[in-house]
N, C-alpha and C. Protein backbone atom coordinates (compact mmCIF):
# COMPACT_ATOMS: atom_id res chain seq x y z
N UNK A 1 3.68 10.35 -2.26
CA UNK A 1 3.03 9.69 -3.37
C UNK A 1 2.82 8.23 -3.08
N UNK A 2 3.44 7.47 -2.13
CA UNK A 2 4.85 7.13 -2.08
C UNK A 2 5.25 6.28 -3.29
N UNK A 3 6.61 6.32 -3.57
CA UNK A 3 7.10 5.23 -4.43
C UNK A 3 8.22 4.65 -3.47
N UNK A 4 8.27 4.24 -1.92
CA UNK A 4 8.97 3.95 -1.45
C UNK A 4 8.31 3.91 0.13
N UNK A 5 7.96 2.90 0.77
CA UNK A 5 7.76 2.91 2.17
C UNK A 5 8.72 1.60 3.17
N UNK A 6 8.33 1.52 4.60
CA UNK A 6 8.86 0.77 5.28
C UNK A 6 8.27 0.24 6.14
N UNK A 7 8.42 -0.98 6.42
CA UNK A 7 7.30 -1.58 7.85
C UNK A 7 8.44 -2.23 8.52
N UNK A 8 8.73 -1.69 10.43
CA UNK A 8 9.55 -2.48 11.13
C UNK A 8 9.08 -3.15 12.66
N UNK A 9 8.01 -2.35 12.13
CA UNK A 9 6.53 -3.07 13.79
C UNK A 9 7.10 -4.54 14.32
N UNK A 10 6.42 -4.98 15.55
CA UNK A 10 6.62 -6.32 15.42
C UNK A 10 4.92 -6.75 15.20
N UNK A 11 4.98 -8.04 14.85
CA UNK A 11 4.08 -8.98 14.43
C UNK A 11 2.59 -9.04 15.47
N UNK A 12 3.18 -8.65 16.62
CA UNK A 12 1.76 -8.53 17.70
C UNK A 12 1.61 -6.82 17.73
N UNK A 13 2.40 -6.04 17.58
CA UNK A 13 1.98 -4.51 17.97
C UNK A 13 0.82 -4.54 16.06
N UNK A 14 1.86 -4.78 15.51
CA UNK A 14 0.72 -4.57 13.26
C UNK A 14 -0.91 -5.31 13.70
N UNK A 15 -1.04 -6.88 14.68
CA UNK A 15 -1.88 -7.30 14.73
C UNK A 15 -2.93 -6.67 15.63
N UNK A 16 -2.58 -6.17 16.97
CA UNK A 16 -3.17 -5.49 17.96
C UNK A 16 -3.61 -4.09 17.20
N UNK A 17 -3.11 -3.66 16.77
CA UNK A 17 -3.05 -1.71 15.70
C UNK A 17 -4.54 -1.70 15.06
N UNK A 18 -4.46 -3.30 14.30
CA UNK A 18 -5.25 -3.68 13.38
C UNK A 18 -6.45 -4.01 13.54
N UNK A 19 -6.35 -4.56 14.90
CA UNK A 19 -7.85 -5.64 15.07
C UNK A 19 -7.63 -7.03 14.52
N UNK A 20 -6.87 -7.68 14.22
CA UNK A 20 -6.63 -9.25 13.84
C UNK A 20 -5.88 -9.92 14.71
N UNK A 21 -6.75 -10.82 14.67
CA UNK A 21 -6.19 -12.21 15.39
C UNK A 21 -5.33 -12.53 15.26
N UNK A 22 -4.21 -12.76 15.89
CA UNK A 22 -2.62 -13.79 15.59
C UNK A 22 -3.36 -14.90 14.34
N UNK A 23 -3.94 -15.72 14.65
CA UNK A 23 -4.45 -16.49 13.54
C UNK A 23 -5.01 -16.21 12.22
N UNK A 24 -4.97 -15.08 12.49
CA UNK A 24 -5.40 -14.50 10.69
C UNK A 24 -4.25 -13.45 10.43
N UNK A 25 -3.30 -13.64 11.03
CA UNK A 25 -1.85 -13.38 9.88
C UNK A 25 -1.26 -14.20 9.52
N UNK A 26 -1.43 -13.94 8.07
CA UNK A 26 -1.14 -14.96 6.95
C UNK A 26 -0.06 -14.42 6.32
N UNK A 27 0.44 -14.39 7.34
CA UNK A 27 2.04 -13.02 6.49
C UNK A 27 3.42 -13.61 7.08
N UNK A 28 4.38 -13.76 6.48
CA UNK A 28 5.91 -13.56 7.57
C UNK A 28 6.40 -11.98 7.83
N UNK A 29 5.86 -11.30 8.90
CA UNK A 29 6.21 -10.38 8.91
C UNK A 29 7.61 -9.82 9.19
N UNK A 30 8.77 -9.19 8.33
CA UNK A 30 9.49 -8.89 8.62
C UNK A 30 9.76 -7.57 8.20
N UNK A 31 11.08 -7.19 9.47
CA UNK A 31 11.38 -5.64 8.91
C UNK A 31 11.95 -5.10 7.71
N UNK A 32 11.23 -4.53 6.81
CA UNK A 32 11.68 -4.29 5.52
C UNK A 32 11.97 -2.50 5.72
N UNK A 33 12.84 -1.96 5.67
CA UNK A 33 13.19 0.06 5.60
C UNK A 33 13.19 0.34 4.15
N UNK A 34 13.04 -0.67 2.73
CA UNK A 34 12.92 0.14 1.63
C UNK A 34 12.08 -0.83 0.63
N UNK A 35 10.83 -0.66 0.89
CA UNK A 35 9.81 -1.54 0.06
C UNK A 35 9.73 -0.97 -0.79
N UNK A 36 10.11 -1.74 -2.42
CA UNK A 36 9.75 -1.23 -3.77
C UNK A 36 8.71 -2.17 -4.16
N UNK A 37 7.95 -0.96 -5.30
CA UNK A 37 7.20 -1.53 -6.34
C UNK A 37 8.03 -2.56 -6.87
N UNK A 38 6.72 -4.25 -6.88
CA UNK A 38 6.49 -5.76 -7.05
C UNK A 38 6.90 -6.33 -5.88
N UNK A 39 7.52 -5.62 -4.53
CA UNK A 39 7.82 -6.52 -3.40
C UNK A 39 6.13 -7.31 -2.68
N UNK A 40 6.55 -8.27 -2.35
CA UNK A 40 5.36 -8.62 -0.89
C UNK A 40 5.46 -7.45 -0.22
N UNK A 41 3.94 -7.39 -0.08
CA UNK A 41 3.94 -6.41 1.21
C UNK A 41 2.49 -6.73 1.95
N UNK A 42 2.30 -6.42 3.39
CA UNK A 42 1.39 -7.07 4.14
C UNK A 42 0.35 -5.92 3.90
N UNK A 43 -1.21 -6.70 3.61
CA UNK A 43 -2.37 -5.73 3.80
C UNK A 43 -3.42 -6.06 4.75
N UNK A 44 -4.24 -5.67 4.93
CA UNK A 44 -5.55 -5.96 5.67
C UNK A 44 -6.65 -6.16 5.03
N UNK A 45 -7.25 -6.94 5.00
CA UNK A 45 -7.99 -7.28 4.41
C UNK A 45 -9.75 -7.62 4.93
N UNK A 46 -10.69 -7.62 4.64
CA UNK A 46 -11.96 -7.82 5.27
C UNK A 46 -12.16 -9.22 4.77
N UNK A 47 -12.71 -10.19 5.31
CA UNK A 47 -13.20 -11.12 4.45
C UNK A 47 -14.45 -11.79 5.93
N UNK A 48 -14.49 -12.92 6.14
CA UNK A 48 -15.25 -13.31 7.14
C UNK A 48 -15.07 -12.53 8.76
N UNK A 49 -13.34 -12.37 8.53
CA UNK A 49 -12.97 -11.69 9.78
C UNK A 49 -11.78 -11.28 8.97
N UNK A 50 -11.49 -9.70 9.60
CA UNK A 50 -10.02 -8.98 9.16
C UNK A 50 -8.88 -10.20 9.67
N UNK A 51 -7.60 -9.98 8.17
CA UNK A 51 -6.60 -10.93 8.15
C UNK A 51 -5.85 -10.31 7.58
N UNK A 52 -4.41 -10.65 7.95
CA UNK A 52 -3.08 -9.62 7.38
C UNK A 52 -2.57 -11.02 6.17
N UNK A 53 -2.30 -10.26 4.82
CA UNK A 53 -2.10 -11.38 3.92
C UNK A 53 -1.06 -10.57 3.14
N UNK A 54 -0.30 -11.28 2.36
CA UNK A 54 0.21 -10.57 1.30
C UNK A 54 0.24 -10.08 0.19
N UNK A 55 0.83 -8.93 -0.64
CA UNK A 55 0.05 -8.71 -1.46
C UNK A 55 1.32 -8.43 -2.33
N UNK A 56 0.99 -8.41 -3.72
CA UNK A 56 2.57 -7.56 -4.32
C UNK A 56 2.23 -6.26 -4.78
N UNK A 57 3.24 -5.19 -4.29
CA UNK A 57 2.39 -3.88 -4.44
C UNK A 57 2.81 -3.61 -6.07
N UNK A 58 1.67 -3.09 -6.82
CA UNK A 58 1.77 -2.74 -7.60
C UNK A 58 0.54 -3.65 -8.52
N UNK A 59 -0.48 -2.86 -8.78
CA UNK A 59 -1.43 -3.22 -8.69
C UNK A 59 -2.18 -3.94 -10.45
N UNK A 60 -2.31 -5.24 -10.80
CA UNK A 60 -2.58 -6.06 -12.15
C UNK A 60 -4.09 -6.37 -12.38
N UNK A 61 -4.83 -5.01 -13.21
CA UNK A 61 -5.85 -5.04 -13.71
C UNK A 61 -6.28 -7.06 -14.28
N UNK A 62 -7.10 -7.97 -14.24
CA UNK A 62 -7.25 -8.47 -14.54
C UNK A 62 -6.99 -8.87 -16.00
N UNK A 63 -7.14 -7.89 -17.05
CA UNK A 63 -7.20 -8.10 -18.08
C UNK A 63 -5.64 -7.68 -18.88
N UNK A 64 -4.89 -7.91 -18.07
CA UNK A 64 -3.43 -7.40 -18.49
C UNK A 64 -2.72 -9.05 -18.48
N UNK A 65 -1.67 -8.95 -19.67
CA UNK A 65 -1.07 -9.92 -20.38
C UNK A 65 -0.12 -10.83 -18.65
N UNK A 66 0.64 -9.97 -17.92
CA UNK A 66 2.02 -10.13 -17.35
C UNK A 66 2.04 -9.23 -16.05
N UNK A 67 2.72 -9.58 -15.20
CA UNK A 67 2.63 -8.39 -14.49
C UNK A 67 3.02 -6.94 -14.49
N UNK A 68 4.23 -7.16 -15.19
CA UNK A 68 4.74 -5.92 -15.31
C UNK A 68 3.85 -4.61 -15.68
N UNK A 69 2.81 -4.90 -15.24
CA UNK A 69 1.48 -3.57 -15.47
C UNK A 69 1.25 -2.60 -14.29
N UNK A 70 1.86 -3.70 -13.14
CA UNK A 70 2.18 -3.57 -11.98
C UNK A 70 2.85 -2.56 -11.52
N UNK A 71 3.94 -2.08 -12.48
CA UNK A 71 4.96 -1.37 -12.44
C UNK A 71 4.25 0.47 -12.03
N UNK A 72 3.18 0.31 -13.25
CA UNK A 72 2.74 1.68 -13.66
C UNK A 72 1.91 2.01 -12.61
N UNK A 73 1.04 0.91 -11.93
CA UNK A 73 -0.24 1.53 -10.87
C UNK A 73 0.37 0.86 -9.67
N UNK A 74 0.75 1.54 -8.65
CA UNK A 74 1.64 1.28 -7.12
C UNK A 74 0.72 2.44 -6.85
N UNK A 75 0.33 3.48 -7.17
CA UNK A 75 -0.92 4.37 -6.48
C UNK A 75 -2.27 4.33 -7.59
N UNK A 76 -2.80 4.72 -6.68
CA UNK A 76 -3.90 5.26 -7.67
C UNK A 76 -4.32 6.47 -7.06
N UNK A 77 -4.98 7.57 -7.72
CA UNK A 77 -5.39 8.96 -7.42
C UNK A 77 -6.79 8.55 -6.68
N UNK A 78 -7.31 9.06 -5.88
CA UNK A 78 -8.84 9.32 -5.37
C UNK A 78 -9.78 9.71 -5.60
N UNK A 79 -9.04 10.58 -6.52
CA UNK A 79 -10.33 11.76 -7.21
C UNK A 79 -10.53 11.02 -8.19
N UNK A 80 -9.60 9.87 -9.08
CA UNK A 80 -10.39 9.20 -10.31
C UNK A 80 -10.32 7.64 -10.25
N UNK A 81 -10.16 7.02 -8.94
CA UNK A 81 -10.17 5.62 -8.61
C UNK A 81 -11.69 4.93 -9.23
N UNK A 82 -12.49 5.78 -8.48
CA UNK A 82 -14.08 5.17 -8.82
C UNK A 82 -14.19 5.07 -10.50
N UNK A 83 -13.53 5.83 -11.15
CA UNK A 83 -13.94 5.81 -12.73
C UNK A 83 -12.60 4.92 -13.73
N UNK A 84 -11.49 5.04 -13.34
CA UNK A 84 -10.76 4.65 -13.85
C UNK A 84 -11.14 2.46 -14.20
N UNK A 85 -11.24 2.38 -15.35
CA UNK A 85 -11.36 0.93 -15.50
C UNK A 85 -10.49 -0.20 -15.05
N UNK A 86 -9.29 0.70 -14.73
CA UNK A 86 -8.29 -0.56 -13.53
C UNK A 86 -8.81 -0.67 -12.83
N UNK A 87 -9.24 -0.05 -11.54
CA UNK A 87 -9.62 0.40 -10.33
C UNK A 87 -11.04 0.05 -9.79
N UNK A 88 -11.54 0.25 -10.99
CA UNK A 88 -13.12 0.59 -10.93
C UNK A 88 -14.02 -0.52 -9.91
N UNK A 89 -13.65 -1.68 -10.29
CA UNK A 89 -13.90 -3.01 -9.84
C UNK A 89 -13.84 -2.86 -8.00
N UNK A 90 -12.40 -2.89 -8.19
CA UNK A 90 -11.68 -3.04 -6.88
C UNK A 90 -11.91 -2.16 -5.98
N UNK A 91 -12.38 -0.46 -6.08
CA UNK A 91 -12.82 0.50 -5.64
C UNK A 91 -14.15 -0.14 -4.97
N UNK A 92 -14.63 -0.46 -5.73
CA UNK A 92 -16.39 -0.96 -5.12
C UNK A 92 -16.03 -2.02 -3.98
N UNK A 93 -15.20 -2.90 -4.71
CA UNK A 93 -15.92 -4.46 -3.14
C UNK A 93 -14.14 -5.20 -2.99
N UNK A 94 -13.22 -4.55 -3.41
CA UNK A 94 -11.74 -5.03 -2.95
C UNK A 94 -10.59 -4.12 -2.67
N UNK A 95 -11.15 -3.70 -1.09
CA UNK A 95 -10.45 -2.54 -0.45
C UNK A 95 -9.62 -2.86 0.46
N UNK A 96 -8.26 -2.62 0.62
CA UNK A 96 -7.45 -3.04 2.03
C UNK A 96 -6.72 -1.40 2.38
N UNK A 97 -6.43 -1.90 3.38
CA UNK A 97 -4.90 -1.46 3.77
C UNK A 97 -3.72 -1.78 4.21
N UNK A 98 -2.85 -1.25 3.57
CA UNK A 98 -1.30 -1.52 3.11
C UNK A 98 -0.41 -1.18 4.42
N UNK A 99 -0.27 -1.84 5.12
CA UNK A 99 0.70 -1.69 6.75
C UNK A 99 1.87 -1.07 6.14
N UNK A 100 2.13 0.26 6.86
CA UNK A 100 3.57 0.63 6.76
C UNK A 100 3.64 1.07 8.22
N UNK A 101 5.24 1.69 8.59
CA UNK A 101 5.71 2.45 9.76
C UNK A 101 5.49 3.67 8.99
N UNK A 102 5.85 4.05 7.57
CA UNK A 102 5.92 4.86 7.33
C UNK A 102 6.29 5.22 5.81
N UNK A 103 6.81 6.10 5.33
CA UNK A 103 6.96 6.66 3.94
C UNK A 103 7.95 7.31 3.48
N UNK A 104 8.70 7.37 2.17
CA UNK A 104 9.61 8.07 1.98
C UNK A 104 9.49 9.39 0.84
N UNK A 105 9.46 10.50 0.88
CA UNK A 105 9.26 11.25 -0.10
C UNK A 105 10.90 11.94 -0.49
N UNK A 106 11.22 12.32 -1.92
CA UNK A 106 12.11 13.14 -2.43
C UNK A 106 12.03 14.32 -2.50
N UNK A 107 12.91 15.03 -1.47
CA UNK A 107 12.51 16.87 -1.79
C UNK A 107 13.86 17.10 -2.33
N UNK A 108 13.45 17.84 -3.62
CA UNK A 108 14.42 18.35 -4.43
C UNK A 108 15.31 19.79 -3.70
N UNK A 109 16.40 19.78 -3.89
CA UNK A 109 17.48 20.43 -3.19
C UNK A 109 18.64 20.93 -4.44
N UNK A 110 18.04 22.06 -5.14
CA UNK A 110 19.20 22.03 -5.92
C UNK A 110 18.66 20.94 -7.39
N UNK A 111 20.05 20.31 -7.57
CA UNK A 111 20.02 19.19 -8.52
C UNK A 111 20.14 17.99 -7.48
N UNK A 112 19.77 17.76 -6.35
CA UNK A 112 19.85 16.89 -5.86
C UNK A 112 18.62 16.60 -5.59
N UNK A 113 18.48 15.29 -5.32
CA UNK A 113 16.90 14.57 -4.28
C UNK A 113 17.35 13.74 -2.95
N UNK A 114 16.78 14.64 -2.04
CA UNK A 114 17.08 14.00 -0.42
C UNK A 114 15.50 13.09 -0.34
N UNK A 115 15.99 11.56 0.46
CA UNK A 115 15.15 11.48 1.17
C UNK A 115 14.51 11.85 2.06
N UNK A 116 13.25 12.24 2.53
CA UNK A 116 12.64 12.08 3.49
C UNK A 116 11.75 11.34 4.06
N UNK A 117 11.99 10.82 5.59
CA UNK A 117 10.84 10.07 5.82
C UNK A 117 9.62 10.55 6.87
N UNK A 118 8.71 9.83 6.19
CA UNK A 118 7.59 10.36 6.92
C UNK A 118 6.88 9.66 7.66
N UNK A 119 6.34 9.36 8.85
CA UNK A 119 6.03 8.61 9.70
C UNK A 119 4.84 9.16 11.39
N UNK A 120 3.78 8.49 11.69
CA UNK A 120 3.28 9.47 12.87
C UNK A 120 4.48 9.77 13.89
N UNK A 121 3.57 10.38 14.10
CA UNK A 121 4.36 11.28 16.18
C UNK A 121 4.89 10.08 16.83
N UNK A 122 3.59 9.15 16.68
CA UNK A 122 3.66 8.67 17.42
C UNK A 122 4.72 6.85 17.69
N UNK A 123 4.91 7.01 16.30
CA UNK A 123 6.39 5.61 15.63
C UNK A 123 4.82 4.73 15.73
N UNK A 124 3.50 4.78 16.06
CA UNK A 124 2.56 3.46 15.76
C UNK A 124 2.33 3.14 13.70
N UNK A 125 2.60 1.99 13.85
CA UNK A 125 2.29 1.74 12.33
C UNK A 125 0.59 2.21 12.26
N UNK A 126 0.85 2.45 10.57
CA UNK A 126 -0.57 2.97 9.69
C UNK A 126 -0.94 2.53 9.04
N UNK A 127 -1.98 2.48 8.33
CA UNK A 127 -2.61 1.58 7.17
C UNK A 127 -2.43 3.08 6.31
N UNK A 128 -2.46 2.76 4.90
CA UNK A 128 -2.45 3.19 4.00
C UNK A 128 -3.72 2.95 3.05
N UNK A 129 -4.75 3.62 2.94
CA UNK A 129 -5.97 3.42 1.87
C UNK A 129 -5.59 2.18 0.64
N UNK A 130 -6.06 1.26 0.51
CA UNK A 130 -5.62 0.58 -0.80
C UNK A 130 -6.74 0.03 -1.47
N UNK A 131 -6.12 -0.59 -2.71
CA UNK A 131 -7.23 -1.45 -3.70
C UNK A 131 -6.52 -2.79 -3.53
N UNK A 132 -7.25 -3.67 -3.88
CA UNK A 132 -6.44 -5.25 -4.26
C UNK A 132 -7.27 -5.84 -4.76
N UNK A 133 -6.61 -6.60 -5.90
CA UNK A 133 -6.94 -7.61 -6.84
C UNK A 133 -6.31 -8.91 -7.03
N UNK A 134 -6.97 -10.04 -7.70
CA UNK A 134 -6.42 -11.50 -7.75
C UNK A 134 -6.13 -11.27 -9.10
N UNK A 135 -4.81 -11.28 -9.69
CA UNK A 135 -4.73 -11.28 -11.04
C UNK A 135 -4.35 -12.55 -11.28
N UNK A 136 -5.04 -13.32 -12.53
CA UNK A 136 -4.53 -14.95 -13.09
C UNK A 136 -3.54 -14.53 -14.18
N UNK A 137 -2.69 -15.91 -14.10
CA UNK A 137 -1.44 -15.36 -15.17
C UNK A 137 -2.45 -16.30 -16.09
N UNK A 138 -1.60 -16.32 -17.61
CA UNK A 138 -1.94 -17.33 -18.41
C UNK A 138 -2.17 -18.54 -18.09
N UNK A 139 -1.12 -19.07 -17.24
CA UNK A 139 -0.66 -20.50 -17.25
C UNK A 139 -1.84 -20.94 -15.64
N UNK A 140 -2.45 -19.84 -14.99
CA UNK A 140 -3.22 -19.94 -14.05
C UNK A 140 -2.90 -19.74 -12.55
N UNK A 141 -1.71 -19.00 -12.39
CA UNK A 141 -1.41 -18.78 -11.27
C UNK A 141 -2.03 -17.56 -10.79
N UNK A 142 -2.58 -17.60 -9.40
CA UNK A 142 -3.13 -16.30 -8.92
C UNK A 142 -2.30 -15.57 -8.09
N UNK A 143 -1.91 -14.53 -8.54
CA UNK A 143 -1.08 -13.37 -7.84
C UNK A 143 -2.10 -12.34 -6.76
N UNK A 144 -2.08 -11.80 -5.96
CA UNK A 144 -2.81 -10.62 -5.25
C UNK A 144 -1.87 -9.44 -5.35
N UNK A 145 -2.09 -8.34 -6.08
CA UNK A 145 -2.01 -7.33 -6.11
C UNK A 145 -2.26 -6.53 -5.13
N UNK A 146 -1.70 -4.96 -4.84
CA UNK A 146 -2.20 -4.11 -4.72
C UNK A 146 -1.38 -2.88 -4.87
N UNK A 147 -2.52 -1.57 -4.94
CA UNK A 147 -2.57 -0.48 -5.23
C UNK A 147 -2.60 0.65 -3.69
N UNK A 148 -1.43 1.67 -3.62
CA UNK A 148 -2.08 2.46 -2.35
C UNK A 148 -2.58 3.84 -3.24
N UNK A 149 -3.69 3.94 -2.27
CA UNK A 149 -4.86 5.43 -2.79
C UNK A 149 -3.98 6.60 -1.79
N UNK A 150 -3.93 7.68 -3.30
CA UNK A 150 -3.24 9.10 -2.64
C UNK A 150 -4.11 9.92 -3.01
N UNK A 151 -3.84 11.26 -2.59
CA UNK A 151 -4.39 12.29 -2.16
C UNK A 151 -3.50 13.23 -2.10
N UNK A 152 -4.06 15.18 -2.68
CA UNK A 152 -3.31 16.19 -2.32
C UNK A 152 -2.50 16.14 -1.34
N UNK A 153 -1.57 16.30 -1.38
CA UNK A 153 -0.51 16.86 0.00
C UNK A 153 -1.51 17.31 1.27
N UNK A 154 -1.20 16.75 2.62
CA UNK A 154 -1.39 17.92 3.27
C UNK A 154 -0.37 19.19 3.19
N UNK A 155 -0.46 19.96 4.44
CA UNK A 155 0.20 21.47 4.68
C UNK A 155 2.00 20.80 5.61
N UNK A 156 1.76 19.85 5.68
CA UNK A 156 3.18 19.10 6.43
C UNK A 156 3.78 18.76 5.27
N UNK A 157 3.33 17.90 4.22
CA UNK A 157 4.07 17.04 3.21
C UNK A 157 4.02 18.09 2.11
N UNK A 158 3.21 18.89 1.84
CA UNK A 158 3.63 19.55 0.25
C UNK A 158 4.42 20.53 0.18
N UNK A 159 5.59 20.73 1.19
CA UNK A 159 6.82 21.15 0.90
C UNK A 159 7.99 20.04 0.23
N UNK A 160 7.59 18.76 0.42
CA UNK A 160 7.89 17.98 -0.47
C UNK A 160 7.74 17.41 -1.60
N UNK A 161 6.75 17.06 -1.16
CA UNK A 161 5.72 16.59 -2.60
C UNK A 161 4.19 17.14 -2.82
N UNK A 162 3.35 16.80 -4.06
CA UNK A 162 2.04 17.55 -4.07
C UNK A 162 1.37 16.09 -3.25
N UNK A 163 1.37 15.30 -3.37
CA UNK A 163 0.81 14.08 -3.58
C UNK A 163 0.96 13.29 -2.30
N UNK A 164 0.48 12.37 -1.49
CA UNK A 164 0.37 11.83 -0.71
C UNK A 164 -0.53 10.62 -0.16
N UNK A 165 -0.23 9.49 0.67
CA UNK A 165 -1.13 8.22 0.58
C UNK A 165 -2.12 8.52 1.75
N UNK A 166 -3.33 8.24 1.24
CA UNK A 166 -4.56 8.11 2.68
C UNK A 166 -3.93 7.66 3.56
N UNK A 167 -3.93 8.59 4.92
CA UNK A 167 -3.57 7.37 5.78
C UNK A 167 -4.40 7.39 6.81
N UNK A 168 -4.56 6.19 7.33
CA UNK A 168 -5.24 5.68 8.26
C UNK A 168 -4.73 5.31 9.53
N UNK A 169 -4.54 5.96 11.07
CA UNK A 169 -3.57 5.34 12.23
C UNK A 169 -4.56 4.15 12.16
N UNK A 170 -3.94 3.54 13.13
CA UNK A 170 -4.43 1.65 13.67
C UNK A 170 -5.68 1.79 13.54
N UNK A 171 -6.70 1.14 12.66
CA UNK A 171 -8.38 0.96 12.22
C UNK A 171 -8.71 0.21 13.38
């Protein structure tokens, strides 16, 4: 779905993966193994030339009071990104992707929930489909958001879960 990923790349393998210049990471990249919804997290971004920037995941429709709106959209679905009025905007002309190593899903066991992680063959970091937005607070501070785009399970992951993030190996 994820509600839980990790990035432990180093700073030239995420940039080389990517296509960006050492000079257009605008990030401190460090190894994080349990990124929650409102952390920084590094995306990609298009602008004059692709740049790795930060973003806080969890994604603040413009027209929302606070962030804590943030909380509720950390994905968005695919099948209703284009229509949904959070999204809608950001779907059209503010698209990234969300650098992880990888992902964590809960497969239920019983009354228990095991982690699992999910990650390529190959240990190369992935981009993750995303949205991102500049949300202004009241007082005028600009935050960057974002949202990762999921999708049905494949036939690997929906013994865990139904749900799963676009992913993209190195663009």
């Amino acid at each position: 779905m994820p509600g839980r990923f990790e990035i432990h790349s180093l700073r030239e393998t995420i940039a080389t993966t990517f296509h960006v210049t050492d000079g257009n990471v605008r990030f401190d990249l460090q190894a994080n193994y349990n990124i929650a919804p409102s952390q920084q997290v590094p995306i990609v971004i298009q602008l004059e030339e692709r740049r790795i920037v930060p973003a806080r995941w969890g994604f603040v429709p413009s027209w929302s009071k606070d962030l804590t709106a943030g909380y509720k959209m950390i994905n968005a679905r695919a099948e209703s990104v284009a229509e949904k009025p959070s999204f809608k905007k950001a779907f059209q002309d503010q698209r990234c992707l969300v650098i992880a190593d990888g992902f964590y899903e809960w497969k239920h066991a019983g009354k228990d929930r095991l982690p699992v992680y999910i990650r390529q063959k190959s240990g190369q970091p992935i981009g993750f489909a995303g949205l991102f937005g500049i949300w202004t607070s009241p007082e005028g501070e600009q935050v960057r958001t974002c949202a990762i785009i999921t999708v049905d399970a494949n036939e690997l992951v929906k013994p865990i879960h139904d749900r799963m993030p676009v992913i993209t190996p190195g663009a």
